[in-house]
N, C-alpha and C. Protein backbone atom coordinates (compact mmCIF):
# COMPACT_ATOMS: atom_id res chain seq x y z
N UNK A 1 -8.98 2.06 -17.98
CA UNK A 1 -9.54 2.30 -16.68
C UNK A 1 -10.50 1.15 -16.33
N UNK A 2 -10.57 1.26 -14.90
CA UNK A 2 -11.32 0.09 -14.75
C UNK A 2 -13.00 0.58 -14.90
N UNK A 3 -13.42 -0.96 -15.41
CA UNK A 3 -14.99 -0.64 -15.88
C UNK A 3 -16.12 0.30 -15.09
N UNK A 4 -15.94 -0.80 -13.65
CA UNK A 4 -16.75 -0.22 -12.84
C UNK A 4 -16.44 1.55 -12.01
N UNK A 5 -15.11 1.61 -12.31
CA UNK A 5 -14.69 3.37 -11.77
C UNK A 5 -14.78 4.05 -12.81
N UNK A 6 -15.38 3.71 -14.02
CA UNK A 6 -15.53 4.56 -15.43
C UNK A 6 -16.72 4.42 -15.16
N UNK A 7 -17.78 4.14 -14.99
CA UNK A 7 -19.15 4.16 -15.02
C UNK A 7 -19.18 4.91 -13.63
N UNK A 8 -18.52 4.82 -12.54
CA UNK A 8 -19.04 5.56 -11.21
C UNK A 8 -18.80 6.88 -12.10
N UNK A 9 -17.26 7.08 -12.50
CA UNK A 9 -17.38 8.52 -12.99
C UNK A 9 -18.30 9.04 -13.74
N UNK A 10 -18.50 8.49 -14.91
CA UNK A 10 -19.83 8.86 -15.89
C UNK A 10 -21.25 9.69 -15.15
N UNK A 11 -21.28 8.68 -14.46
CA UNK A 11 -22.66 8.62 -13.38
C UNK A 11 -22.44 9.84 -13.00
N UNK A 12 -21.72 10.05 -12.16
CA UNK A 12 -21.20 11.37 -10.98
C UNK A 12 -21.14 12.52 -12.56
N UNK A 13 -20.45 12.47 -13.19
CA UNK A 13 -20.69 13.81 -14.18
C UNK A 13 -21.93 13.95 -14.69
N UNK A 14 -22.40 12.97 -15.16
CA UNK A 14 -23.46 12.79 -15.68
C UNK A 14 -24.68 13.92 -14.93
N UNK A 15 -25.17 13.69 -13.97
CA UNK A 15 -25.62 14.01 -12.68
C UNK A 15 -25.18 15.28 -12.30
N UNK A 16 -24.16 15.44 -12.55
CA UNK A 16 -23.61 16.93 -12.03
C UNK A 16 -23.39 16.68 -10.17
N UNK A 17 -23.17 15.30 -9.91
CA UNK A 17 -22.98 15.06 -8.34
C UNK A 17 -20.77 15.27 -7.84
N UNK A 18 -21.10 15.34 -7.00
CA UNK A 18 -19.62 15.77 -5.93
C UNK A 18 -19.36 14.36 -4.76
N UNK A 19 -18.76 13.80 -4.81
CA UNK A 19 -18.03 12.86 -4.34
C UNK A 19 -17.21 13.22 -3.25
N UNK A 20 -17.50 13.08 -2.37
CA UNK A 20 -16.70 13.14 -0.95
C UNK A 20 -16.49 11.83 -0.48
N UNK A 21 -15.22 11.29 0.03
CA UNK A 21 -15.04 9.73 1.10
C UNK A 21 -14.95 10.19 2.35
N UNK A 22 -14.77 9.15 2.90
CA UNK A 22 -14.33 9.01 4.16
C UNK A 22 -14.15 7.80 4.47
N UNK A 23 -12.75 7.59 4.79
CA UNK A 23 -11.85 6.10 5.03
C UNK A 23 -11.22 6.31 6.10
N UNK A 24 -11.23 5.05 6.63
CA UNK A 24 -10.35 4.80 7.70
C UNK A 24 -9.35 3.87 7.88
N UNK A 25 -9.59 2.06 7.59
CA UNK A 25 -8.75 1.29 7.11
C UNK A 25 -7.84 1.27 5.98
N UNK A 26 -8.63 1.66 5.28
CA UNK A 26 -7.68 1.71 4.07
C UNK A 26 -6.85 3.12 3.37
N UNK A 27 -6.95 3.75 4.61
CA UNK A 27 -5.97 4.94 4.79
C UNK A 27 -5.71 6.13 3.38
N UNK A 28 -6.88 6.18 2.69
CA UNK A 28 -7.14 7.28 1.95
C UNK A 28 -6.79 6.74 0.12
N UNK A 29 -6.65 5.17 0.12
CA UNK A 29 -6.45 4.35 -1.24
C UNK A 29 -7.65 4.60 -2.18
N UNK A 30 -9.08 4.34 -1.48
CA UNK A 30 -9.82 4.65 -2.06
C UNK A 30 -10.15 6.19 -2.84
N UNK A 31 -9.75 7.23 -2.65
CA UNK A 31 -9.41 8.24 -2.85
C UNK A 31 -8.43 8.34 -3.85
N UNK A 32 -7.47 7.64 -3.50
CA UNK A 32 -6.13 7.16 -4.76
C UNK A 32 -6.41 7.14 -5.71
N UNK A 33 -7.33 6.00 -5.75
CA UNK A 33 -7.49 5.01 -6.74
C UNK A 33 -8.64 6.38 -7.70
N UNK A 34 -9.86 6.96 -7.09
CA UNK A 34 -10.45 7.49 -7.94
C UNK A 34 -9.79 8.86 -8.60
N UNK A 35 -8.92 9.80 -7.83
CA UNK A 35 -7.88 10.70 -8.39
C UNK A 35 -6.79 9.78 -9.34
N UNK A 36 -7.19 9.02 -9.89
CA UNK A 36 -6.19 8.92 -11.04
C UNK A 36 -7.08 8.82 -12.43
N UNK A 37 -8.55 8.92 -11.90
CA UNK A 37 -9.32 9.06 -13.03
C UNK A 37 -9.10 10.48 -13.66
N UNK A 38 -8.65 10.54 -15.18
CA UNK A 38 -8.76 11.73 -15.80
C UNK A 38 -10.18 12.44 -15.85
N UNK A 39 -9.67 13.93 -15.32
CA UNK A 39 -11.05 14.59 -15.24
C UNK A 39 -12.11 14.78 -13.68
N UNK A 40 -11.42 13.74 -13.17
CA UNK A 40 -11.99 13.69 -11.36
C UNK A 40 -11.92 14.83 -10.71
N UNK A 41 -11.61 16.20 -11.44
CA UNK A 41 -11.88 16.92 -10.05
C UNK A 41 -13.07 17.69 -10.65
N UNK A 42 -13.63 17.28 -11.41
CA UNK A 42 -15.50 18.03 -12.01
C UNK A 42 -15.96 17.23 -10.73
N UNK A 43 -15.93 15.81 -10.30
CA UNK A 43 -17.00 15.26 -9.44
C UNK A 43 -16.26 14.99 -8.06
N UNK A 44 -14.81 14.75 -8.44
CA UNK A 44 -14.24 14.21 -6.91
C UNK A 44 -14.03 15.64 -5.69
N UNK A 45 -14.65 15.79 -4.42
CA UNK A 45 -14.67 16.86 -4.00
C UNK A 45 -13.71 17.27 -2.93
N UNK A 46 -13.63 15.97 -2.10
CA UNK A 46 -12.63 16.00 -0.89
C UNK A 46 -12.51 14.60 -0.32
N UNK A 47 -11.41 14.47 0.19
CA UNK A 47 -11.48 13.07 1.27
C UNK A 47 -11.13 13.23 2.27
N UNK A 48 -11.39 12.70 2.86
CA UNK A 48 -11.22 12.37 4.42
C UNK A 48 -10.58 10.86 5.21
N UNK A 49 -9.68 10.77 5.34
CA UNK A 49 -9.02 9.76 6.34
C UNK A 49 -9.01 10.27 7.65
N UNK A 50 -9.25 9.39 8.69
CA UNK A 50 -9.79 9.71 9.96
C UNK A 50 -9.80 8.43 10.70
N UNK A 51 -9.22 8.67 11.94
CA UNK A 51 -9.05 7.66 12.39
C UNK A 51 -9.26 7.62 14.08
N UNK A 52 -8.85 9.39 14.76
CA UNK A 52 -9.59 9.58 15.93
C UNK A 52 -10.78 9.85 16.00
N UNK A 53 -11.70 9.62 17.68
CA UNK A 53 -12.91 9.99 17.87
C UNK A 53 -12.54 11.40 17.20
N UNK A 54 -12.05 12.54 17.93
CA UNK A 54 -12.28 13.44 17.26
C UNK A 54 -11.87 14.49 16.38
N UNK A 55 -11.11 13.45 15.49
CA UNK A 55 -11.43 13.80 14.01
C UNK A 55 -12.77 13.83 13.56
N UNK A 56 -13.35 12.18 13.66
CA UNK A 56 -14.36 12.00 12.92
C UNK A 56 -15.56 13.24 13.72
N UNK A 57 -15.43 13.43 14.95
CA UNK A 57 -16.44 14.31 15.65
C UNK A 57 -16.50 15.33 14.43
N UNK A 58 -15.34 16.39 14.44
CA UNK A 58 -15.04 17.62 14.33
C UNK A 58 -15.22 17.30 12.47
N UNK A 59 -14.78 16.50 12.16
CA UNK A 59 -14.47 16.42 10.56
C UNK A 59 -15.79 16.24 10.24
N UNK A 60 -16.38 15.11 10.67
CA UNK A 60 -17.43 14.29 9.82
C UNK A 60 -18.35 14.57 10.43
N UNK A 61 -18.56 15.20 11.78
CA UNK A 61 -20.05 15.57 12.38
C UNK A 61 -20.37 14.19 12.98
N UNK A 62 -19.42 12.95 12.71
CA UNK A 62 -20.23 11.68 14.40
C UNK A 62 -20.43 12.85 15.52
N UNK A 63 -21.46 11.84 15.99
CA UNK A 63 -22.10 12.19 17.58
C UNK A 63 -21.22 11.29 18.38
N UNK A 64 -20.36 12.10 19.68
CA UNK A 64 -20.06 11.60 20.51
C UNK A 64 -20.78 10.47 21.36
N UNK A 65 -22.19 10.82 21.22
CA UNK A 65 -22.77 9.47 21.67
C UNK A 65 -22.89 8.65 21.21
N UNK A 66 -23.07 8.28 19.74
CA UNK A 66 -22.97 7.15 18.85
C UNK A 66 -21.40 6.59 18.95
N UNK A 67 -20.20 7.23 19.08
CA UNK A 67 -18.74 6.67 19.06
C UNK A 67 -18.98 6.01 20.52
N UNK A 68 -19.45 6.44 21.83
CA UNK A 68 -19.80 6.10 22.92
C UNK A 68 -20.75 5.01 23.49
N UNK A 69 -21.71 4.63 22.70
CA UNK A 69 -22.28 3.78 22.50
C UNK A 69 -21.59 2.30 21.69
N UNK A 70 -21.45 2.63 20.73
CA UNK A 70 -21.07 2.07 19.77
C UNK A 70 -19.29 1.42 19.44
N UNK A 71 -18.87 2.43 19.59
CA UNK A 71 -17.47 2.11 19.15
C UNK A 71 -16.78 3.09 18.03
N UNK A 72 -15.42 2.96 17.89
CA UNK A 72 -15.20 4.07 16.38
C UNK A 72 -15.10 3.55 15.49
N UNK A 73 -15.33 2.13 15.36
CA UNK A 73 -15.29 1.24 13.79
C UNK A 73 -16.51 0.77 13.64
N UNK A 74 -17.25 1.11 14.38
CA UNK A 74 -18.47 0.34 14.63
C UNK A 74 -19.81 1.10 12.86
N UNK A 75 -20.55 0.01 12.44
CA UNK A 75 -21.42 0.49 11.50
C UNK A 75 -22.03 1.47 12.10
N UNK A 76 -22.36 1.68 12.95
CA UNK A 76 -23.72 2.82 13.62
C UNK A 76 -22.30 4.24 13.38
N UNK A 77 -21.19 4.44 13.98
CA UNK A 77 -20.50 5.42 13.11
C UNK A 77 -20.48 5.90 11.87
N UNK A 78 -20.33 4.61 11.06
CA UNK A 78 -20.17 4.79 9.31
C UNK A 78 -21.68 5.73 8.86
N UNK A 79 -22.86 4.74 9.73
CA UNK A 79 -24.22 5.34 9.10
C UNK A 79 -24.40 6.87 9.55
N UNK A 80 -23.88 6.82 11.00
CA UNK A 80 -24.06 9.04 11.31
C UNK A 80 -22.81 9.70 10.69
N UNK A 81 -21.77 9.22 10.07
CA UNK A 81 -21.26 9.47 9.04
C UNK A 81 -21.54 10.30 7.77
N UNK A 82 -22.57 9.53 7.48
CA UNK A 82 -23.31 9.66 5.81
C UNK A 82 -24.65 10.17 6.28
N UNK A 83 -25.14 10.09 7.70
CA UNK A 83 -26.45 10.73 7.95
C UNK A 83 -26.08 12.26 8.27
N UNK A 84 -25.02 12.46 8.62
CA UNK A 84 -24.69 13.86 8.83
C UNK A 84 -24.43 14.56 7.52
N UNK A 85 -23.81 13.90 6.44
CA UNK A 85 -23.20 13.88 5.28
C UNK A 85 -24.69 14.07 4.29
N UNK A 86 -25.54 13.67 4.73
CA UNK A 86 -26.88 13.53 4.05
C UNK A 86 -27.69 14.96 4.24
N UNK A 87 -28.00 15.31 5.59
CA UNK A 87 -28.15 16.40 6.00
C UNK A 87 -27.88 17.68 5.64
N UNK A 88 -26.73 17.58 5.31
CA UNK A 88 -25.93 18.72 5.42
C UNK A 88 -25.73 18.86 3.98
N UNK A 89 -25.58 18.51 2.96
CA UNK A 89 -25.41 19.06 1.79
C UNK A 89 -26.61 17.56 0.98
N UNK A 90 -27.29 18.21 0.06
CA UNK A 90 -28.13 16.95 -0.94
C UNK A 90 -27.42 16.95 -1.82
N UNK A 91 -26.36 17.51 -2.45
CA UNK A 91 -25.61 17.27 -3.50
C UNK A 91 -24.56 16.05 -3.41
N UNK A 92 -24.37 15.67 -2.53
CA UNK A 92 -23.25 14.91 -2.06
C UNK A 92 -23.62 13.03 -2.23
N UNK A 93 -22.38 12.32 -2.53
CA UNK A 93 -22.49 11.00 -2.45
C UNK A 93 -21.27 10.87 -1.41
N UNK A 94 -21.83 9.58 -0.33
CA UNK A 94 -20.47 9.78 0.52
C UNK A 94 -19.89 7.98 0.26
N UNK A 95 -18.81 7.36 0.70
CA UNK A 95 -18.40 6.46 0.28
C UNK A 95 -18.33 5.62 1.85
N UNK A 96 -18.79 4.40 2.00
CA UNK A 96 -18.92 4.31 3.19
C UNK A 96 -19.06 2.90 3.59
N UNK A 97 -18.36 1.70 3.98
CA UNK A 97 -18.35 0.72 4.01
C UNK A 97 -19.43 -0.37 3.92
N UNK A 98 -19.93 -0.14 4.86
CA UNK A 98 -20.68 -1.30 5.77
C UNK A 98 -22.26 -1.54 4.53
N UNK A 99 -22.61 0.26 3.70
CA UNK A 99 -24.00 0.50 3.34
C UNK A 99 -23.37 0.34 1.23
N UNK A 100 -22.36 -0.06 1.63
CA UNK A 100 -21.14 0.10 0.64
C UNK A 100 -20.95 1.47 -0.19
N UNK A 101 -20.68 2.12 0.97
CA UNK A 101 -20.20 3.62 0.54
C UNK A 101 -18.79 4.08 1.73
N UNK A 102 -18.77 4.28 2.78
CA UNK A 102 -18.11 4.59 3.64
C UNK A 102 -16.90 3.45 3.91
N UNK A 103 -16.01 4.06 4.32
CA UNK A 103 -14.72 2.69 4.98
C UNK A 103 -14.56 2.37 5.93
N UNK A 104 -14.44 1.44 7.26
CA UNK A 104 -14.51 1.67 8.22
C UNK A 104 -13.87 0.76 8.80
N UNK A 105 -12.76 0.31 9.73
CA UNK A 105 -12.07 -0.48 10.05
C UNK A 105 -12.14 -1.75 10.87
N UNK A 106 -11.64 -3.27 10.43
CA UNK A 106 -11.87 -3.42 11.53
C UNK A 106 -11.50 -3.59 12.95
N UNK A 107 -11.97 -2.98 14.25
CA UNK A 107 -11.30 -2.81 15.53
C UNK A 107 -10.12 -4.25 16.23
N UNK A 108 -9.03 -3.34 16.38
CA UNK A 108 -8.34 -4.59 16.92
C UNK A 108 -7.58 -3.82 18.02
N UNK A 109 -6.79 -4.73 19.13
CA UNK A 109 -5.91 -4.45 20.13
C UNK A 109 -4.60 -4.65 19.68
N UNK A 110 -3.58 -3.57 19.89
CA UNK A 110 -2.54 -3.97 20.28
C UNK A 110 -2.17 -2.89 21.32
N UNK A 111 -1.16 -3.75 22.03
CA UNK A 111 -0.74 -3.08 23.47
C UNK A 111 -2.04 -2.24 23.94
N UNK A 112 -3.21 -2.60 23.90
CA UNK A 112 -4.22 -2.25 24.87
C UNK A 112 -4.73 -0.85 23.83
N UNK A 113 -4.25 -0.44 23.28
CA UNK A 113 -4.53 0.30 22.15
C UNK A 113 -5.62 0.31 20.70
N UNK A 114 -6.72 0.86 20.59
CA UNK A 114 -7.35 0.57 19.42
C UNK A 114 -7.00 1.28 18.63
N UNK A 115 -6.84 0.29 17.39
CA UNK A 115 -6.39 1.21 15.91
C UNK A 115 -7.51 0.82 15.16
């Protein structure tokens, strides 16, 4: 196993902590990658891939005004992400790009379309 996802695990059991993601670019890999650790479901808790406003509204608790302000790939998402995520349960580590925990994509056009 790799070094550094054997020590996240350790840590997380260690601790007695629960692991939740939330990805968007990389379409739920990160999640992959830690469910193949033997023993991941003592700490791994749920994931989340998400990719509409409201998914992330309804799923993850963003504020429509921060996606509105901001954008849906935008860091100020990722952070009310993990600030809602923070809030709402203290047991929790969330995974999230930008703060290097959360995933978050970056915004592009095609056919006038954001993915």
């Amino acid at each position: 196993m790799n070094t550094n996802l054997d020590s996240i695990a350790r840590y997380l059991e260690d601790n007695h902590l629960k692991l939740v993601t939330a990805e968007s670019c990389t379409a739920g890999m990160v999640a992959s990658t830690l469910a193949d650790v033997p023993g991941c479901g003592s700490w791994l808790d749920c994931a989340f891939v998400t990719y509409s406003a409201d998914a992330k509204i309804t799923c993850l608790g963003v504020k429509q005004e921060t996606i509105d302000l901001y954008n849906l790939t935008s860091e100020e998402v990722a952070r009310d992400e993990l600030e809602q995520q923070r809030t709402e349960t203290k047991q929790r580590v969330r995974f999230a790009a930008q703060s290097g925990i959360e995933i978050q994509g970056m915004e592009h056009e095609k056919n006038g379309l954001q993915h």
